[in-house]
Protein backbone atom coordinates (compact mmCIF):
# COMPACT_ATOMS: atom_id res chain seq x y z
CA UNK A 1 -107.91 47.49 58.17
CA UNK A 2 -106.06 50.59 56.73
CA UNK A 3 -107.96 54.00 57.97
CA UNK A 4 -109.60 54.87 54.43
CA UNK A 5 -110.96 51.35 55.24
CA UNK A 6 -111.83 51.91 58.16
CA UNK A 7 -113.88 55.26 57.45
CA UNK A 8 -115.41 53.97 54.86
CA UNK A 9 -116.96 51.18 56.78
CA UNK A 10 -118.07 53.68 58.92
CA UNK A 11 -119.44 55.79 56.00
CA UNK A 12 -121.11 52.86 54.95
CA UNK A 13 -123.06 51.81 58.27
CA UNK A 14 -124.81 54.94 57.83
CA UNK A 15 -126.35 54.15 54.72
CA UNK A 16 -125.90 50.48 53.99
CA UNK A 17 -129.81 49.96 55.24
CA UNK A 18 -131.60 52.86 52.67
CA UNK A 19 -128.74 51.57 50.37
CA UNK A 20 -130.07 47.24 50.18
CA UNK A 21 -133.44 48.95 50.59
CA UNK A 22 -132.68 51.03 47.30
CA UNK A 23 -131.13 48.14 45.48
CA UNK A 24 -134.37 45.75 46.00
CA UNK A 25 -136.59 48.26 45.24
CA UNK A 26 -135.05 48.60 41.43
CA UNK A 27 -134.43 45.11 40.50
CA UNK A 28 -137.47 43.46 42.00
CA UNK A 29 -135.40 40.80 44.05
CA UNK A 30 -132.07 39.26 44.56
CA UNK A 31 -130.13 37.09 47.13
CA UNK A 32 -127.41 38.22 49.30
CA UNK A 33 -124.65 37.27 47.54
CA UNK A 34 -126.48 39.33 44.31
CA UNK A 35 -126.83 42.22 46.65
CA UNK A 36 -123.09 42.30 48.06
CA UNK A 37 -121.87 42.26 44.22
CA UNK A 38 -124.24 44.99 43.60
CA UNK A 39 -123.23 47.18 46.13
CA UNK A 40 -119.86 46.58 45.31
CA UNK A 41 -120.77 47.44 41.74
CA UNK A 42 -122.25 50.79 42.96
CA UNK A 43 -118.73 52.29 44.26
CA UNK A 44 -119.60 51.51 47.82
CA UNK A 45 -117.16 48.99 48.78
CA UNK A 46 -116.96 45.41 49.80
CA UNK A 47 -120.11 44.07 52.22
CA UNK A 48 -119.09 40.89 54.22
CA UNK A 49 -121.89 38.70 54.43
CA UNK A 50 -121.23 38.94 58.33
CA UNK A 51 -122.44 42.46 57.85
CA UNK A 52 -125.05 42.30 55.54
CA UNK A 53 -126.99 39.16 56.19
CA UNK A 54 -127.65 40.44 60.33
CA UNK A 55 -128.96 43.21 58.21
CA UNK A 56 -131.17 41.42 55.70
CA UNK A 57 -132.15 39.78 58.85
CA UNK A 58 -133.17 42.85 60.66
CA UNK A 59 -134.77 44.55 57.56
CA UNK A 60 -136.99 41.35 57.76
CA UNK A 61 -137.73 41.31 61.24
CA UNK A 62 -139.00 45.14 60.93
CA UNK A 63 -141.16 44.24 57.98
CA UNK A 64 -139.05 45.71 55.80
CA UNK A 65 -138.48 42.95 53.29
CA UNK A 66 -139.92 39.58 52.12
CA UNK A 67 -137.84 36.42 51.48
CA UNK A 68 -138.34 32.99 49.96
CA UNK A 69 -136.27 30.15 50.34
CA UNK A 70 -135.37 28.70 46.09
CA UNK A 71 -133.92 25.23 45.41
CA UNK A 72 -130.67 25.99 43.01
CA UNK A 73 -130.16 24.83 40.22
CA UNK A 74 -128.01 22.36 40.51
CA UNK A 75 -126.03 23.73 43.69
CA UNK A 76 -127.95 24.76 46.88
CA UNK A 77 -130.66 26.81 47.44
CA UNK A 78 -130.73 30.59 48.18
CA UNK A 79 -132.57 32.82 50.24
CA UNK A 80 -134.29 35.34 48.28
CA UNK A 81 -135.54 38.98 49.26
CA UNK A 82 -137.81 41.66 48.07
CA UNK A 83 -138.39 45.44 49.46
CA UNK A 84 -142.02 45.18 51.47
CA UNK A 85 -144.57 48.34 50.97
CA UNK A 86 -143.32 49.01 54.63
CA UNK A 87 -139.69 49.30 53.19
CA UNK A 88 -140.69 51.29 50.39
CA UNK A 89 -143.07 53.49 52.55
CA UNK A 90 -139.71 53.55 54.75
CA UNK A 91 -137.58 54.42 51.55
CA UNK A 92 -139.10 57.26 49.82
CA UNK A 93 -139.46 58.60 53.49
CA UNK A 94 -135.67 58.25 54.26
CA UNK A 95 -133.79 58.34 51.08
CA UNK A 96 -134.59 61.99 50.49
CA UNK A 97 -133.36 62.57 54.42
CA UNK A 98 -130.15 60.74 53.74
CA UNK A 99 -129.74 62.84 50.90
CA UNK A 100 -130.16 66.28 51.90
CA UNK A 101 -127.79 65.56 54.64
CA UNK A 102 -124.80 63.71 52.30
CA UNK A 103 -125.47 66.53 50.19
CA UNK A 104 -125.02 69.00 52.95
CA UNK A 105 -121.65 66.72 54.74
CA UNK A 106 -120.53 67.33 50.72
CA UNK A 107 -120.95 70.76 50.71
CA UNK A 108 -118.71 71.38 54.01
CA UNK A 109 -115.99 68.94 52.74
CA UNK A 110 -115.45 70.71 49.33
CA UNK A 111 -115.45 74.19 51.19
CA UNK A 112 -112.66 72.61 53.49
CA UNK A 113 -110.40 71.23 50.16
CA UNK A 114 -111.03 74.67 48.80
CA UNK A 115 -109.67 76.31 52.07
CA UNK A 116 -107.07 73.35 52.56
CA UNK A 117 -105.85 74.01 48.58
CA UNK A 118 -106.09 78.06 48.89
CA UNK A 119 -104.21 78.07 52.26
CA UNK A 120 -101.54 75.09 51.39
């Protein structure tokens, strides 16, 4: 792993809960390979399954989500999830947290370039 990859990753543990929790809550349900692709899709990288499905796992465990085993159509069957009113009590508790602080870690980082670009 290069170190932009390796930040990011660690960027992305700090979020990647509020983040699946986020993504269920606006399209109703999905299955994990839906969700990596989605969060993908969103700008936030690449999620290994053997990183998100421990976590889909957890989420469930805490009462966080729902899932129902589907027979495919056709191919095997997936495991689908849905947000729980826990995880949405849990989400519109945490998701304005998350983002007064990423707003705040933003604020810092441009007055740094600034500084960096000024002083350079």
């Amino acid at each position: 792993m290069s170190p932009v990859e390796v930040r990011q990753a660690q960027w992305l543990r700090g979020v990647l809960d509020l983040a699946v929790l986020a993504l269920l809550a606006e399209s109703g349900e999905s299955y994990g390979y839906l969700i990596s692709q989605q969060l993908a899709e969103s700008g936030l990288g690449e999620v290994k399954g053997g990183t998100l499905y421990p976590l889909l796992n957890r989420l469930e465990e805490a009462g966080l989500l729902n899932s129902a085993w589907r027979a495919g159509d056709g191919g095997p069957g997936r495991k689908f999830y849905e947000i729980s009113g826990g995880g949405r009590r849990l989400l519109a508790e945490h998701a304005p947290q998350w983002t007064a602080f990423a707003g705040a870690a933003t604020t810092v980082v441009q007055r740094g370039m600034r500084e960096a670009a000024l002083s350079g």
